[in-house]
Protein backbone atom coordinates (compact mmCIF):
# COMPACT_ATOMS: atom_id res chain seq x y z
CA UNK A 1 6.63 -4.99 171.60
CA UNK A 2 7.05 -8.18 170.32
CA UNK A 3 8.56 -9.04 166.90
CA UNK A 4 5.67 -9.36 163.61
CA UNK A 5 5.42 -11.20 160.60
CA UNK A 6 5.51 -8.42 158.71
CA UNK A 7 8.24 -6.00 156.87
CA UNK A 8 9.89 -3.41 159.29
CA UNK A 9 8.67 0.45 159.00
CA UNK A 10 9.18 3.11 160.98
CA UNK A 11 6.77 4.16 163.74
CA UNK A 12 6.63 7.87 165.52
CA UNK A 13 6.37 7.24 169.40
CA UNK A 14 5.27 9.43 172.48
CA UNK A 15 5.55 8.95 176.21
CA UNK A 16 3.53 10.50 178.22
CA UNK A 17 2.35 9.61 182.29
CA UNK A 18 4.36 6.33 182.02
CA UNK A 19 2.39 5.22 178.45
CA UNK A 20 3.39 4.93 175.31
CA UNK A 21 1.53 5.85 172.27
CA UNK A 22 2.06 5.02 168.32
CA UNK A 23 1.09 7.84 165.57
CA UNK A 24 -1.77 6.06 163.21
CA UNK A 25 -1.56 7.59 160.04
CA UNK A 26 -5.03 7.21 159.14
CA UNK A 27 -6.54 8.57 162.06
CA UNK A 28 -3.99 11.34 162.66
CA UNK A 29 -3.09 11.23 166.09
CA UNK A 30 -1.02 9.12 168.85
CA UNK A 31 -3.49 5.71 169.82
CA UNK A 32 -2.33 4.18 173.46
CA UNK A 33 -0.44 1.41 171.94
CA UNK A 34 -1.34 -1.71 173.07
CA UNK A 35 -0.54 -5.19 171.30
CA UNK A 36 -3.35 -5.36 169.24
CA UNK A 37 -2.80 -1.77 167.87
CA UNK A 38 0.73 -2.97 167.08
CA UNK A 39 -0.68 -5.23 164.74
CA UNK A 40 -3.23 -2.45 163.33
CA UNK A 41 -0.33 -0.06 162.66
CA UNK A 42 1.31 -2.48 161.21
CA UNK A 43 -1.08 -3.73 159.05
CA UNK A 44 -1.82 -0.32 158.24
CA UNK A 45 1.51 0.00 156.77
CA UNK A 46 1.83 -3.27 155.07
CA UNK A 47 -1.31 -1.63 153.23
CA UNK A 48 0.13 1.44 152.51
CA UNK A 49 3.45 0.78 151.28
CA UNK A 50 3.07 -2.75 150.12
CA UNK A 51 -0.08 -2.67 148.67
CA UNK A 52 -0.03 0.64 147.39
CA UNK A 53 -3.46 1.13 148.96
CA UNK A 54 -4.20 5.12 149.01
CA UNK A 55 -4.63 6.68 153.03
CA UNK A 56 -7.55 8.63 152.01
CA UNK A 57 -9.73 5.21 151.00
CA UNK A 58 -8.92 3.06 154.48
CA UNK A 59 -11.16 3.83 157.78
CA UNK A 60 -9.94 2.58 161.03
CA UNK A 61 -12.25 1.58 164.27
CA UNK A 62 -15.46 3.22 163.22
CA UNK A 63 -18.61 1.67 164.89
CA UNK A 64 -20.92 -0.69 162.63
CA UNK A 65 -24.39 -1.85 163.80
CA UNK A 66 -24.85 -5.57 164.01
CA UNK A 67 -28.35 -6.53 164.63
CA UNK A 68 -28.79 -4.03 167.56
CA UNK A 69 -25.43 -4.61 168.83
CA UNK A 70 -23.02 -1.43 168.56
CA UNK A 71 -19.85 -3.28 166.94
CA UNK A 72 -15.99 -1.49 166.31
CA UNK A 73 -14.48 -2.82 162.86
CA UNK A 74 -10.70 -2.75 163.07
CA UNK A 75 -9.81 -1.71 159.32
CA UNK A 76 -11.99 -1.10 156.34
CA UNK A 77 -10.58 -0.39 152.94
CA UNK A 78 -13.19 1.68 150.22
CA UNK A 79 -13.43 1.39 146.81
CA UNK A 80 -13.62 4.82 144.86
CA UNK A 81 -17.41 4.00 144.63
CA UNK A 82 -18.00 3.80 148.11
CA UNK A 83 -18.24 0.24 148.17
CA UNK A 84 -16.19 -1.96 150.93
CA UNK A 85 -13.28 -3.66 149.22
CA UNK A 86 -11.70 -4.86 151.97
CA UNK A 87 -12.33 -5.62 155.86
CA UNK A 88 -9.76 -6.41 158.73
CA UNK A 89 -9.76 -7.57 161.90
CA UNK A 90 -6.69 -7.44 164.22
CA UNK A 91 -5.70 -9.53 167.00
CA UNK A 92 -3.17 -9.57 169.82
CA UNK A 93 0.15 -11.77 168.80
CA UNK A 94 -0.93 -13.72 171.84
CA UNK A 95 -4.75 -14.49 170.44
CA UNK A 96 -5.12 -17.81 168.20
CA UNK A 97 -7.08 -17.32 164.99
CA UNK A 98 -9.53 -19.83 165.56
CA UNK A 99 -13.13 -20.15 163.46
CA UNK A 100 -14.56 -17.89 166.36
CA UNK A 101 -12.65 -15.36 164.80
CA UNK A 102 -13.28 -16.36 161.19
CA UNK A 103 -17.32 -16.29 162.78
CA UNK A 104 -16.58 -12.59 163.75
CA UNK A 105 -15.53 -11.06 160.76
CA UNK A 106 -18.15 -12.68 158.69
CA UNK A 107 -21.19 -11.76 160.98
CA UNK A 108 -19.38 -8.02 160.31
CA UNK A 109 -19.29 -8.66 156.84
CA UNK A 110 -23.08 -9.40 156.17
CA UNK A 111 -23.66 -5.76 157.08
CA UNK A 112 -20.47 -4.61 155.23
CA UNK A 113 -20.23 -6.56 152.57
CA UNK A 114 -16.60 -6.55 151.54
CA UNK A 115 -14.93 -8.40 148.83
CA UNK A 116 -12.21 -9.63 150.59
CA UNK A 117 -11.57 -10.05 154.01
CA UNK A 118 -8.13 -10.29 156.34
CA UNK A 119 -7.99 -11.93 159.85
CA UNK A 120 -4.23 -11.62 161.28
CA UNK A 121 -2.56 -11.46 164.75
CA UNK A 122 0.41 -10.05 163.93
CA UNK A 123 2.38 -13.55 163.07
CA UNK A 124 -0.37 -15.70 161.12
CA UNK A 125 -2.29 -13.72 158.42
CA UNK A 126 -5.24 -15.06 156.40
CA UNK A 127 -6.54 -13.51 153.42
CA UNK A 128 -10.09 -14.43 152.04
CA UNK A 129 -12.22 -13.12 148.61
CA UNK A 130 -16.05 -13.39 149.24
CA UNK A 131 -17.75 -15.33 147.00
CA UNK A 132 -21.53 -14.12 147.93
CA UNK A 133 -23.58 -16.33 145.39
CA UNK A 134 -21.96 -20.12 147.03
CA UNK A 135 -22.21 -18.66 150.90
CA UNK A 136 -18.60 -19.38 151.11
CA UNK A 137 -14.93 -17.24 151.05
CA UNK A 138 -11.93 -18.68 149.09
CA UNK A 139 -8.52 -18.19 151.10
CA UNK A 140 -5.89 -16.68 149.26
CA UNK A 141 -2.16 -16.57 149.71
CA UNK A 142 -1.73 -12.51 149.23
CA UNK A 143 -4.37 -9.58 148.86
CA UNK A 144 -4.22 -8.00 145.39
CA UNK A 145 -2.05 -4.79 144.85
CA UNK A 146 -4.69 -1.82 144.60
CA UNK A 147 -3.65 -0.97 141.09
CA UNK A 148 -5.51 -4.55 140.85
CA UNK A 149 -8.91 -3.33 141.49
């Protein structure tokens, strides 16, 4: 897999009829690893051991309801109220972040209503904070630490 822009961790691997699968620690079990779950796992761990972000208060591809389209969220971080604090969505290394992508996670935000958002492909990472009452999100160069909150 290729090389991230992200810290190195350590990943648990299994082969098994010629595929290989990565161990996602939120879900608990080995996930067919294809590029764009390389960039989930490790954005998974940049939020875990960077960001001090506790396992029990992140959700990973649970199925939201756009309109009456059946949509799959990549990450979603919780608040200890319940609330969304933060929503991801993961590309492929080899997919551009263009606005069409920007135009994806924000059509999944008006149902979720995060605070902050994160669009990254593995080597370009954008972080946003929602500012609801302008219509608008403000990029930002890092997402806070969760003792931040």
């Amino acid at each position: 897999m290729k090389k991230l822009n992200f810290p190195t961790y350590s990943f648990r691997f299994k082969n098994s009829e010629n595929k290989v699968a990565i161990f996602d620690e939120i879900r608990k079990k080995f996930i067919l690893l294809t590029p764009e779950e390389w960039v989930r796992q490790h954005t998974l761990h940049y939020l875990v051991q960077d960001n001090k972000y506790p396992k029990s208060y992140i959700n990973v591809e649970k199925l939201i309801k756009i309109n009456t389209l059946n949509k799959r969220y990549d990450i979603v971080v919780f608040q200890p109220n319940g609330s969304i604090f933060l929503l991801i969505e993961c590309k492929a290394p080899e997919v551009a972040i263009t606005q069409k992508t920007f135009d994806q996670i924000a059509r999944y935000n008006l149902a979720l209503k995060a605070k902050y958002l994160m669009v990254t492909n593995g080597l370009n990472h954008y972080f946003c904070q929602m500012d609801f009452e302008n219509k608008k999100y403000i990029f930002l160069s890092e997402l806070p630490q969760y003792e931040n909150l």
